[in-house]
PDB file of N, CA and C in Angstrom:
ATOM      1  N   UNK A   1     -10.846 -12.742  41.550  1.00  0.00           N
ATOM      2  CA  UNK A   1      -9.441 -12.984  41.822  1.00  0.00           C
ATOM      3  C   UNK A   1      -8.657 -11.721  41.533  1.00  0.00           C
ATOM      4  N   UNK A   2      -7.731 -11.571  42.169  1.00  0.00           N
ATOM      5  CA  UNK A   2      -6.985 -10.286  42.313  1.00  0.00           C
ATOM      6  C   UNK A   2      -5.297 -10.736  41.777  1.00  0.00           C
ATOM      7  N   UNK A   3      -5.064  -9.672  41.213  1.00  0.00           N
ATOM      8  CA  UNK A   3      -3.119  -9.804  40.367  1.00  0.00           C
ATOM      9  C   UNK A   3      -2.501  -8.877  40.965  1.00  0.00           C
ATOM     10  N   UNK A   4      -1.215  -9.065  41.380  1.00  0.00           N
ATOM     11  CA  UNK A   4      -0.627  -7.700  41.700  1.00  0.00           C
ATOM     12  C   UNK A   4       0.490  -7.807  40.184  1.00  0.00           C
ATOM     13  N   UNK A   5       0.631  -6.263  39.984  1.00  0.00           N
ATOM     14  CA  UNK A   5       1.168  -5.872  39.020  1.00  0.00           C
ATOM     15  C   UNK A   5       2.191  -4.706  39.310  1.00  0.00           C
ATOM     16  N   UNK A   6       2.839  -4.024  38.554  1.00  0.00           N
ATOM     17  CA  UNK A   6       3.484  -3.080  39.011  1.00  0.00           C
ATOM     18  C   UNK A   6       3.497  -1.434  38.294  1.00  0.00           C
ATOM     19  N   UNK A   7       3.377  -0.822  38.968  1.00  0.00           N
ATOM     20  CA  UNK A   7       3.275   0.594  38.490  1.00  0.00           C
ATOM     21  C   UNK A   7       5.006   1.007  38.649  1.00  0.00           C
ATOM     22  N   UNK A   8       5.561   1.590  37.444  1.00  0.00           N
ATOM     23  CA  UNK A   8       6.542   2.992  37.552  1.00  0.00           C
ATOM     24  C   UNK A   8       6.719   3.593  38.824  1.00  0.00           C
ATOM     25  N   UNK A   9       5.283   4.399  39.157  1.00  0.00           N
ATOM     26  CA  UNK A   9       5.683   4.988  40.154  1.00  0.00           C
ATOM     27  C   UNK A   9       5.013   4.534  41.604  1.00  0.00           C
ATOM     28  N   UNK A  10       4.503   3.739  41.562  1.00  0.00           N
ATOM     29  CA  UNK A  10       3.584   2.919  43.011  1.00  0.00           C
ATOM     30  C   UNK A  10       4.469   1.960  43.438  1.00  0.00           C
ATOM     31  N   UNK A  11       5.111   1.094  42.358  1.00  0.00           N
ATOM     32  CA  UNK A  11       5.587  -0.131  42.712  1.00  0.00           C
ATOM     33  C   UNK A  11       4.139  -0.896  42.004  1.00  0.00           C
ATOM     34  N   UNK A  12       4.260  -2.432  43.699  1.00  0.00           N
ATOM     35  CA  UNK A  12       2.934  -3.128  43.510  1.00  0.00           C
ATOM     36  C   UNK A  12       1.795  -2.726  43.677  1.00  0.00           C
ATOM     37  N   UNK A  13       0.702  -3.283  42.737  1.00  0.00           N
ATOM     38  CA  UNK A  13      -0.641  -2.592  42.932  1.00  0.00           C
ATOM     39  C   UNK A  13      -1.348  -4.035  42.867  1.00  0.00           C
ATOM     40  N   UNK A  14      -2.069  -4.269  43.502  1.00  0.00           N
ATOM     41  CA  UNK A  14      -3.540  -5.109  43.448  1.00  0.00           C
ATOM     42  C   UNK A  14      -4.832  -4.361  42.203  1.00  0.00           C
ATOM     43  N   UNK A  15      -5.009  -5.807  41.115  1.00  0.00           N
ATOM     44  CA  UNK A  15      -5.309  -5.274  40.405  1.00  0.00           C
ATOM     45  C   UNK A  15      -6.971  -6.637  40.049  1.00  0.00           C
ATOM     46  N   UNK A  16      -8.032  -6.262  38.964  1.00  0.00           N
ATOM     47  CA  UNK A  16      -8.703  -7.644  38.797  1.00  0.00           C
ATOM     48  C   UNK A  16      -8.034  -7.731  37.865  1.00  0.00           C
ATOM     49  N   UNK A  17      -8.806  -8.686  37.115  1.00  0.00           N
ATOM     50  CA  UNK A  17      -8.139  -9.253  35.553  1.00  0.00           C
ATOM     51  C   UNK A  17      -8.871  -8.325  34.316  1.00  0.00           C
ATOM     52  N   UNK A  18      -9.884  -7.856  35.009  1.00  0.00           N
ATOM     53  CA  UNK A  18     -10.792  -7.111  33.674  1.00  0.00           C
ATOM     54  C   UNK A  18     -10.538  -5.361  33.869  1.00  0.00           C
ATOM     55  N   UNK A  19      -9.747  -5.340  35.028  1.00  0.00           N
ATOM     56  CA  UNK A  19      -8.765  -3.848  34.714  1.00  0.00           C
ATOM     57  C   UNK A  19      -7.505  -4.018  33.561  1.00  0.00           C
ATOM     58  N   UNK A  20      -7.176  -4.981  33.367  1.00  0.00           N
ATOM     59  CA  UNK A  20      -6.160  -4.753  32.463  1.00  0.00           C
ATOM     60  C   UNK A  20      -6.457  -5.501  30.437  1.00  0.00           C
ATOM     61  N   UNK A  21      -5.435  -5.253  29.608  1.00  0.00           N
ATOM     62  CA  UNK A  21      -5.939  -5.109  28.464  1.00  0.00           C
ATOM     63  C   UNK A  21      -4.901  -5.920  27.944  1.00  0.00           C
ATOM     64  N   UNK A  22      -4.501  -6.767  27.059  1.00  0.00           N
ATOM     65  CA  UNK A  22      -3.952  -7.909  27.073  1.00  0.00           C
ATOM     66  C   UNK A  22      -3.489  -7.455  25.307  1.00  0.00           C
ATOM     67  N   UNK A  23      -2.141  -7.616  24.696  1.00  0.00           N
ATOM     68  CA  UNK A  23      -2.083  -7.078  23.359  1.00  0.00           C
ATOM     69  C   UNK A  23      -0.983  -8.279  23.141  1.00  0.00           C
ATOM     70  N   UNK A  24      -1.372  -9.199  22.221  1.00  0.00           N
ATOM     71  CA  UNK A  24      -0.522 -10.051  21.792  1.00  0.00           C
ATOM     72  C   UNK A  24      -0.100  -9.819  20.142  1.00  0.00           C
ATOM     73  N   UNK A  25       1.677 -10.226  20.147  1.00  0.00           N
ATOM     74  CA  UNK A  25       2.066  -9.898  18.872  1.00  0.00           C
ATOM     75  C   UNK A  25       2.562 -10.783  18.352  1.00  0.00           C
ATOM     76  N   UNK A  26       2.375 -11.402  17.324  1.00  0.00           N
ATOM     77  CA  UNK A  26       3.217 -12.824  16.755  1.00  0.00           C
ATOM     78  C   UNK A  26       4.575 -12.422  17.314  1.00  0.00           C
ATOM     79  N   UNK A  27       5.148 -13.572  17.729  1.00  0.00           N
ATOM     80  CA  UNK A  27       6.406 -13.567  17.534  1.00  0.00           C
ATOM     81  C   UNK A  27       6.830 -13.044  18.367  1.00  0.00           C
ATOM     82  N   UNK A  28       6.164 -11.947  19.374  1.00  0.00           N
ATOM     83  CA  UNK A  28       6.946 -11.176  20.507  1.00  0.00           C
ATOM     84  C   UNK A  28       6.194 -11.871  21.601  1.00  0.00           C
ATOM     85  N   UNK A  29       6.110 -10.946  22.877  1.00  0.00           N
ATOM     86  CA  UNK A  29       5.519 -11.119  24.151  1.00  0.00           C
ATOM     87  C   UNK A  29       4.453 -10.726  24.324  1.00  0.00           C
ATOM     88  N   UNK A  30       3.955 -10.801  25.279  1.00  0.00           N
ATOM     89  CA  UNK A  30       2.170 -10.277  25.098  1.00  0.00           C
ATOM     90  C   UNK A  30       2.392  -9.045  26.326  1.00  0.00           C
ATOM     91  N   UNK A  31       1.658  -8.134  26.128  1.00  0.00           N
ATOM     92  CA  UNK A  31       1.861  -6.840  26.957  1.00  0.00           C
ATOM     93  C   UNK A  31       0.638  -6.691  27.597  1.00  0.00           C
ATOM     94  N   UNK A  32       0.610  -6.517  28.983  1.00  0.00           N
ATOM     95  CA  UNK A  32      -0.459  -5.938  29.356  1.00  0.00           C
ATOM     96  C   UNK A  32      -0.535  -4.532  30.088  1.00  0.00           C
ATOM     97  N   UNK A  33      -1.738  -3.764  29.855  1.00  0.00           N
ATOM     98  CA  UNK A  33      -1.740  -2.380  29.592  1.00  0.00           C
ATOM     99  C   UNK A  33      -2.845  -2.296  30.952  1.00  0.00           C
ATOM    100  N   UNK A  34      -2.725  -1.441  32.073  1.00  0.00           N
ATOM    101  CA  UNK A  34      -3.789  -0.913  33.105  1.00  0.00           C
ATOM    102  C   UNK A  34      -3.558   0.551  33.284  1.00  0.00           C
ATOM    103  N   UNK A  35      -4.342   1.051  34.103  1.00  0.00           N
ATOM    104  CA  UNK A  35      -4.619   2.112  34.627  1.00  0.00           C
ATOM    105  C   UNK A  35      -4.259   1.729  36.050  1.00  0.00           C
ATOM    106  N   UNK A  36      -3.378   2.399  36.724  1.00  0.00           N
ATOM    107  CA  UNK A  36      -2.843   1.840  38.037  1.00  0.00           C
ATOM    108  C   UNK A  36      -4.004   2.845  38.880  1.00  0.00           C
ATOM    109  N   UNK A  37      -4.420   2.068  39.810  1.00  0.00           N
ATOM    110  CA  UNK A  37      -5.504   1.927  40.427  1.00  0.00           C
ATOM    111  C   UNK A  37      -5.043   3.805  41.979  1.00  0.00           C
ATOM    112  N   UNK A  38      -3.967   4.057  42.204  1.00  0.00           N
ATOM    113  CA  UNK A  38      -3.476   4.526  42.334  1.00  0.00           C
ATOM    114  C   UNK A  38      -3.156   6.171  41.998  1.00  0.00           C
ATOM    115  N   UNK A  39      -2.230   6.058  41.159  1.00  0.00           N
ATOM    116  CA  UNK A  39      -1.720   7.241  40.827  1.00  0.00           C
ATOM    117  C   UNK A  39      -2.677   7.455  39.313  1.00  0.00           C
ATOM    118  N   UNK A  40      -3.356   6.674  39.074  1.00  0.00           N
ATOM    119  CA  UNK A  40      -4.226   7.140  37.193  1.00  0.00           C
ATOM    120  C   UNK A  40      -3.327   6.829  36.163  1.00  0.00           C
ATOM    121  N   UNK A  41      -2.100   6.430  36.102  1.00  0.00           N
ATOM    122  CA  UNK A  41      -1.034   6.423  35.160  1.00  0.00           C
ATOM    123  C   UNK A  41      -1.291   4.985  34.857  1.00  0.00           C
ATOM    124  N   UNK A  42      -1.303   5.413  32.806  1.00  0.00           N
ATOM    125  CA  UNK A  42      -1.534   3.819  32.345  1.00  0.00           C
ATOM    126  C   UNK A  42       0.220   3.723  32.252  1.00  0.00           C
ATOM    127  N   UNK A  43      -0.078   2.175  32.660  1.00  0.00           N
ATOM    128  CA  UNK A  43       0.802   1.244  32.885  1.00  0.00           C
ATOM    129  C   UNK A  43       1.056  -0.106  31.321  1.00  0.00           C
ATOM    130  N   UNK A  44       2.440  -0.689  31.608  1.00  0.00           N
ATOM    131  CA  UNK A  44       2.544  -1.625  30.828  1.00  0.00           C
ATOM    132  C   UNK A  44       3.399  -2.662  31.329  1.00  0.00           C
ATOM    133  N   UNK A  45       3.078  -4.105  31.025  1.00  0.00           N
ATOM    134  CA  UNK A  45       4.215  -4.779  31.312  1.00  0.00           C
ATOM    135  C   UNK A  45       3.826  -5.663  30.761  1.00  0.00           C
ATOM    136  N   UNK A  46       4.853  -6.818  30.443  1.00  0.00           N
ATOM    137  CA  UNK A  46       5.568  -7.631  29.635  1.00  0.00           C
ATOM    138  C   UNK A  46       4.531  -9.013  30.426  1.00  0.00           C
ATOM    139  N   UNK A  47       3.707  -9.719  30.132  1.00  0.00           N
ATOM    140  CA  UNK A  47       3.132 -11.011  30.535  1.00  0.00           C
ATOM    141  C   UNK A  47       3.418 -12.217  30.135  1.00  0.00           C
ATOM    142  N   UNK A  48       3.622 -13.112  30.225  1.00  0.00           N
ATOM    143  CA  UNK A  48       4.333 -14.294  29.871  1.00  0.00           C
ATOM    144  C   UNK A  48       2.900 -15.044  29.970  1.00  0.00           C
ATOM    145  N   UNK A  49       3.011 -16.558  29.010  1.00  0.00           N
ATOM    146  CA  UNK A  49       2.063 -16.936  28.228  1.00  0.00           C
ATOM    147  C   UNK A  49       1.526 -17.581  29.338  1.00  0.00           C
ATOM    148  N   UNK A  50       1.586 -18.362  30.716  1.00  0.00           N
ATOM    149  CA  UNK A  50       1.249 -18.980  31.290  1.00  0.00           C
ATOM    150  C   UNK A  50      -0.107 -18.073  32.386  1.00  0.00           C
ATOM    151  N   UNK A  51       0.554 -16.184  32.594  1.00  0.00           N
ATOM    152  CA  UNK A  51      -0.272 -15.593  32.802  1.00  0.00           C
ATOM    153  C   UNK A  51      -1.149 -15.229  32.143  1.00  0.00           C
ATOM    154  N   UNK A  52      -0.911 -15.225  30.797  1.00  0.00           N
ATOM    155  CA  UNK A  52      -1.735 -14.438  29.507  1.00  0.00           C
ATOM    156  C   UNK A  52      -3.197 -15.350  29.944  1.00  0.00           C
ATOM    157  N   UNK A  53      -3.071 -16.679  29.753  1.00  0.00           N
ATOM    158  CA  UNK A  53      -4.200 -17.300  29.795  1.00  0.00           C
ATOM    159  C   UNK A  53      -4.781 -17.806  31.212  1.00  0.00           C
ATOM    160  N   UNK A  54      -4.252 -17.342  32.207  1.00  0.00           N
ATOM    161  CA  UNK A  54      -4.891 -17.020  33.614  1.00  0.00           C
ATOM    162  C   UNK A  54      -5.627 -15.712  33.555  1.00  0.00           C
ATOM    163  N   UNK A  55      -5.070 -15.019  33.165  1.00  0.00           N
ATOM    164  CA  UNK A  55      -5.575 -13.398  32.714  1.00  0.00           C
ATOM    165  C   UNK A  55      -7.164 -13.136  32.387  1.00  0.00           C
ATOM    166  N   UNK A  56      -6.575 -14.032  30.975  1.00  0.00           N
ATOM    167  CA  UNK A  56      -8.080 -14.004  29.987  1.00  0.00           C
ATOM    168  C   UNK A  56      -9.219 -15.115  30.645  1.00  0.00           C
ATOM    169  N   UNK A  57      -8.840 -15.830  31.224  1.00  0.00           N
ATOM    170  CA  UNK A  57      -9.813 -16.928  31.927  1.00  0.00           C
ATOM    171  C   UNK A  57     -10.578 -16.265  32.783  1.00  0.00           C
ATOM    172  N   UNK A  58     -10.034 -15.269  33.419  1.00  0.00           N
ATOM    173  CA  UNK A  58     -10.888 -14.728  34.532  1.00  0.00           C
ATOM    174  C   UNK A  58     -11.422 -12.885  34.383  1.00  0.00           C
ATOM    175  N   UNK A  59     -11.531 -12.918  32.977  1.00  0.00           N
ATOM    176  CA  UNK A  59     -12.395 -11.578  32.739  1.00  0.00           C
ATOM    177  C   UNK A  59     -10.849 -10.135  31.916  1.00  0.00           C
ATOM    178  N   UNK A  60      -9.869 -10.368  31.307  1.00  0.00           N
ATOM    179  CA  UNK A  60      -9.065  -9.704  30.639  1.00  0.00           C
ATOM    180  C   UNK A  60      -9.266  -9.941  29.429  1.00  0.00           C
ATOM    181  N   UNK A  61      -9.504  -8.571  28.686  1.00  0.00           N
ATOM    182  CA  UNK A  61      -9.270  -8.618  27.300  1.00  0.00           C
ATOM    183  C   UNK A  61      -8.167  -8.761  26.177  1.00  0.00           C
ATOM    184  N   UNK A  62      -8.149  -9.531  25.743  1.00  0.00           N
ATOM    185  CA  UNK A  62      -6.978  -9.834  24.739  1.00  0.00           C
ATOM    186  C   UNK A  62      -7.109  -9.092  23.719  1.00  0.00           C
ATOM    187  N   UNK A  63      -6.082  -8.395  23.029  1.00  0.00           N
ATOM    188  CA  UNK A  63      -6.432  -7.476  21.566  1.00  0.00           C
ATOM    189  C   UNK A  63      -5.331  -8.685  20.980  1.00  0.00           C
ATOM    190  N   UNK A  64      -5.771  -8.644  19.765  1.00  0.00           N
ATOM    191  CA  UNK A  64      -4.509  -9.001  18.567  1.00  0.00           C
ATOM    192  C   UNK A  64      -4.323  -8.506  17.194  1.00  0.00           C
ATOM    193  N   UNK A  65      -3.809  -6.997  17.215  1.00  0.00           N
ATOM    194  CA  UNK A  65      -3.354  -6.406  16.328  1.00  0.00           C
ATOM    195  C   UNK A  65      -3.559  -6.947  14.898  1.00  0.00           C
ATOM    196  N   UNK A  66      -4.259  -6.397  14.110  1.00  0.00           N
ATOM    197  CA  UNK A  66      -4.603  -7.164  12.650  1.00  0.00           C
ATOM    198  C   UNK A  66      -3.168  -6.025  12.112  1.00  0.00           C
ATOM    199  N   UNK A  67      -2.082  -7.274  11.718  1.00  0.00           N
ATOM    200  CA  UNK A  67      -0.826  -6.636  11.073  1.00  0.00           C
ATOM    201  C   UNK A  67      -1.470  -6.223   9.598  1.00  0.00           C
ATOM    202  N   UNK A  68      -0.701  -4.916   8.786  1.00  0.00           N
ATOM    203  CA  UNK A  68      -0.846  -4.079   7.997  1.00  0.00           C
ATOM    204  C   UNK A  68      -0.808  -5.201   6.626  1.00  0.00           C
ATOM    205  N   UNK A  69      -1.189  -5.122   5.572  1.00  0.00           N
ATOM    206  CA  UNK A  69      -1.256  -5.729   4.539  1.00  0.00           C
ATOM    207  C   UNK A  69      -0.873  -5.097   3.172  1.00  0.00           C
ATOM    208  N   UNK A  70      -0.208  -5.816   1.674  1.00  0.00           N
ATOM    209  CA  UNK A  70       0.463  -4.880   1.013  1.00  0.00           C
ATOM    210  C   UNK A  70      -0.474  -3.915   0.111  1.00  0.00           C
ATOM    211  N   UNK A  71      -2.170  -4.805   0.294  1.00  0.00           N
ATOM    212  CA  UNK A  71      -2.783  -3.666  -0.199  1.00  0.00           C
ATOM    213  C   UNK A  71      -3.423  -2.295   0.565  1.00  0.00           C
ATOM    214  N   UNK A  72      -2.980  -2.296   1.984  1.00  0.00           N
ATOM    215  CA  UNK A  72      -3.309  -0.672   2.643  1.00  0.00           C
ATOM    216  C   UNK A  72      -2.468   0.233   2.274  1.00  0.00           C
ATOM    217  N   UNK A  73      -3.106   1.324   2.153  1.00  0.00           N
ATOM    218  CA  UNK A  73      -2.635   2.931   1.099  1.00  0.00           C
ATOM    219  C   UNK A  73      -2.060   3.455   2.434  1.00  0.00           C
ATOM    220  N   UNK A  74      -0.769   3.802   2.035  1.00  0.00           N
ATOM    221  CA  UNK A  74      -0.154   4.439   2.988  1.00  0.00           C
ATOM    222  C   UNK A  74      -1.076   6.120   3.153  1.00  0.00           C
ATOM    223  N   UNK A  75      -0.997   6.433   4.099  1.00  0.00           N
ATOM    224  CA  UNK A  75      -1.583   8.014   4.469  1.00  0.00           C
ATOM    225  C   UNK A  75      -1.027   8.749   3.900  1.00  0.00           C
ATOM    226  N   UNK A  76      -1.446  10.023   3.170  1.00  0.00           N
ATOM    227  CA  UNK A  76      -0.740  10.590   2.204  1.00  0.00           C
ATOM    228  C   UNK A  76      -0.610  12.082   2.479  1.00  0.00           C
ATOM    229  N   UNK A  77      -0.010  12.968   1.727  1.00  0.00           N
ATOM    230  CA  UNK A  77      -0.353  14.149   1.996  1.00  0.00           C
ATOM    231  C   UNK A  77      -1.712  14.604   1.302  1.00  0.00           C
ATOM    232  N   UNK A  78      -1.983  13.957   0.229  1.00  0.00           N
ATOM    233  CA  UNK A  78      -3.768  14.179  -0.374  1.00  0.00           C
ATOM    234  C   UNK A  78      -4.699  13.687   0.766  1.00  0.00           C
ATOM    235  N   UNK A  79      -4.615  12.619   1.243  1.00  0.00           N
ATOM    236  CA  UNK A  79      -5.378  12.026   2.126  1.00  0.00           C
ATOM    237  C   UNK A  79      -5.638  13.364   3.243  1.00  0.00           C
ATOM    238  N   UNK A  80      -4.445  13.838   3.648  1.00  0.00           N
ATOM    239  CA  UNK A  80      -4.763  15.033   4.664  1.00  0.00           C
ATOM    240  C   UNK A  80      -5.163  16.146   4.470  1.00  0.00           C
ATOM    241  N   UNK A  81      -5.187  16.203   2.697  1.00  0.00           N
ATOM    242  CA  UNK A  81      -5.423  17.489   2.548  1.00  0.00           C
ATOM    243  C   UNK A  81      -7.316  17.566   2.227  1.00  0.00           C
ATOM    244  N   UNK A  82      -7.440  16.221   1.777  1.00  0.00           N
ATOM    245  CA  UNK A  82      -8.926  15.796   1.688  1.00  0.00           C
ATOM    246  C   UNK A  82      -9.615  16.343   2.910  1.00  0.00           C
ATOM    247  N   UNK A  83      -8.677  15.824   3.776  1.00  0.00           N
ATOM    248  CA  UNK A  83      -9.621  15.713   5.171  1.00  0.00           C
ATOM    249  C   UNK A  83      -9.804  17.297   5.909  1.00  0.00           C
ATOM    250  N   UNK A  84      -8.792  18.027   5.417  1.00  0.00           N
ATOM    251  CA  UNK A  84      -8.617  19.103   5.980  1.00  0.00           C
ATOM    252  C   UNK A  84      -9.968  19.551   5.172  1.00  0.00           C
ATOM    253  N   UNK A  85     -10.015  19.422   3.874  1.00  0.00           N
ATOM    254  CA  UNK A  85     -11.213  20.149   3.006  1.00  0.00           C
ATOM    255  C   UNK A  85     -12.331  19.713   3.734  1.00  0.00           C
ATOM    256  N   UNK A  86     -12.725  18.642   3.887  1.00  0.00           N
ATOM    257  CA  UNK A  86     -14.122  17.903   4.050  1.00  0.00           C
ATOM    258  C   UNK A  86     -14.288  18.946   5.968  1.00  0.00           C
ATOM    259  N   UNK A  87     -12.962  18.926   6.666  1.00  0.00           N
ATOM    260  CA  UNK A  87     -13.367  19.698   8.104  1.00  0.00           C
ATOM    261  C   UNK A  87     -13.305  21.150   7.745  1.00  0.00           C
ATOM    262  N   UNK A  88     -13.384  22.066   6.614  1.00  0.00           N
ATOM    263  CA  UNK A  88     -13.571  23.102   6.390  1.00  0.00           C
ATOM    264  C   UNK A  88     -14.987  23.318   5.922  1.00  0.00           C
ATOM    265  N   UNK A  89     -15.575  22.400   5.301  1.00  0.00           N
ATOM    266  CA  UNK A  89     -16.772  22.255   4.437  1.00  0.00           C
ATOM    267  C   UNK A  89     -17.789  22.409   5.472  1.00  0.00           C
ATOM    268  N   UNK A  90     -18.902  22.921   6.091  1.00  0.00           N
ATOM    269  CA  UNK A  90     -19.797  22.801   7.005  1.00  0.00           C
ATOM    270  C   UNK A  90     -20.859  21.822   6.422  1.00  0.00           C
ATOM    271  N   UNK A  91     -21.150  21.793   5.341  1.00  0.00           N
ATOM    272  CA  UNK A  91     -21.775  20.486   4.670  1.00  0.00           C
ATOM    273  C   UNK A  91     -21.536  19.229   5.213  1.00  0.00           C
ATOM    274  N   UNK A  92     -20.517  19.252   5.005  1.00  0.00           N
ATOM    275  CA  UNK A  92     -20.062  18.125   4.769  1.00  0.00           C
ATOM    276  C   UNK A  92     -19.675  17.633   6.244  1.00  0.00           C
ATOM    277  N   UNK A  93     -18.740  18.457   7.130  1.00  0.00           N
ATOM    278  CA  UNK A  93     -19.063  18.047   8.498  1.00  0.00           C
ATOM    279  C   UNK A  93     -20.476  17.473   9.249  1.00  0.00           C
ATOM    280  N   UNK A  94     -21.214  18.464   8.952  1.00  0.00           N
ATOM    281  CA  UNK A  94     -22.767  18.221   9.307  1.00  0.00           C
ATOM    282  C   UNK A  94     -23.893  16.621   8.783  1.00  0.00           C
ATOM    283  N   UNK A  95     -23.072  16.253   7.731  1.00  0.00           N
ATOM    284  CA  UNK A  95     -23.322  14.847   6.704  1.00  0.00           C
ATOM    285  C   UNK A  95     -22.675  13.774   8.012  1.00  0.00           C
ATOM    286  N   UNK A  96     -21.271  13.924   7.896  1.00  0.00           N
ATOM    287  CA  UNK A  96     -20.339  13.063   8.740  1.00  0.00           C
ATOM    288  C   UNK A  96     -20.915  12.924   9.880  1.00  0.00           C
ATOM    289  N   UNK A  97     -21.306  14.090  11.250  1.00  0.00           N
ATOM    290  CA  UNK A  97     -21.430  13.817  12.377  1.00  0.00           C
ATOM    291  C   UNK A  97     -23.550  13.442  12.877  1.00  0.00           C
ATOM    292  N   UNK A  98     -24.252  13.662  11.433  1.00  0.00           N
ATOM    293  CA  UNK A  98     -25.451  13.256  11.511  1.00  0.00           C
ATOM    294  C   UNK A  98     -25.438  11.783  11.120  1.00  0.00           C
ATOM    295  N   UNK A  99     -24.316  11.097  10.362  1.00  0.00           N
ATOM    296  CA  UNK A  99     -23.889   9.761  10.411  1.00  0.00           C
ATOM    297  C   UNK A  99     -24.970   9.459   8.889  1.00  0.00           C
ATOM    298  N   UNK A 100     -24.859  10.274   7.865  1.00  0.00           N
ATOM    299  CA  UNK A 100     -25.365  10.347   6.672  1.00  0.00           C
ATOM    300  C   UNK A 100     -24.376   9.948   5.474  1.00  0.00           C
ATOM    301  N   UNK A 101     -23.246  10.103   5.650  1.00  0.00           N
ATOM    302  CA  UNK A 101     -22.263   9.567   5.179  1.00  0.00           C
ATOM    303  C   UNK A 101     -21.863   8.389   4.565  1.00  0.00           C
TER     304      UNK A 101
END
């Protein structure tokens, strides 16, 4: 089954259901995200719940954002400066990307 959707700069596009990416947020609208078939430009638009689950019935992925919690550590300037050390270290890069870590 085929959706038409709309691109920015195409207008309508004919699209399947498993080209596009489905992001639901408590409380808001559910967004769906493609690659317009077209011009290559990812796309977004606003889906309403009656499509959401026509969507996902016929091969679209739904994401649902796992919201932030009060015990995640905000990113820090140590955190970056860690990281900057560990991508200076050739050790230690070489640990990380052999998946020894």
């Amino acid at each position: 089954m085929r959706f038409l959707a709309d691109c920015a700069d195409c207008g309508s596009v004919v699209l399947t259901a498993d080209a596009i990416v489905l992001t639901a947020r408590e409380g808001q609208s559910t967004e769906g995200t493609f690659d317009c078939p077209v011009c290559q430009r990812v796309c977004t638009v606003t889906v309403s719940n009656g499509a959401q689950h026509a969507l996902v019935a016929r091969g679209a992925v739904l994401v649902t954002p796992v919201p932030p919690t009060a015990d995640d550590d905000p990113l820090t300037m140590e955190h970056l400066a860690e990281l900057q050390r560990l991508l200076d270290d050739e050790d230690a890069c070489r640990l990380l990307l052999d998946g020894a870590a």
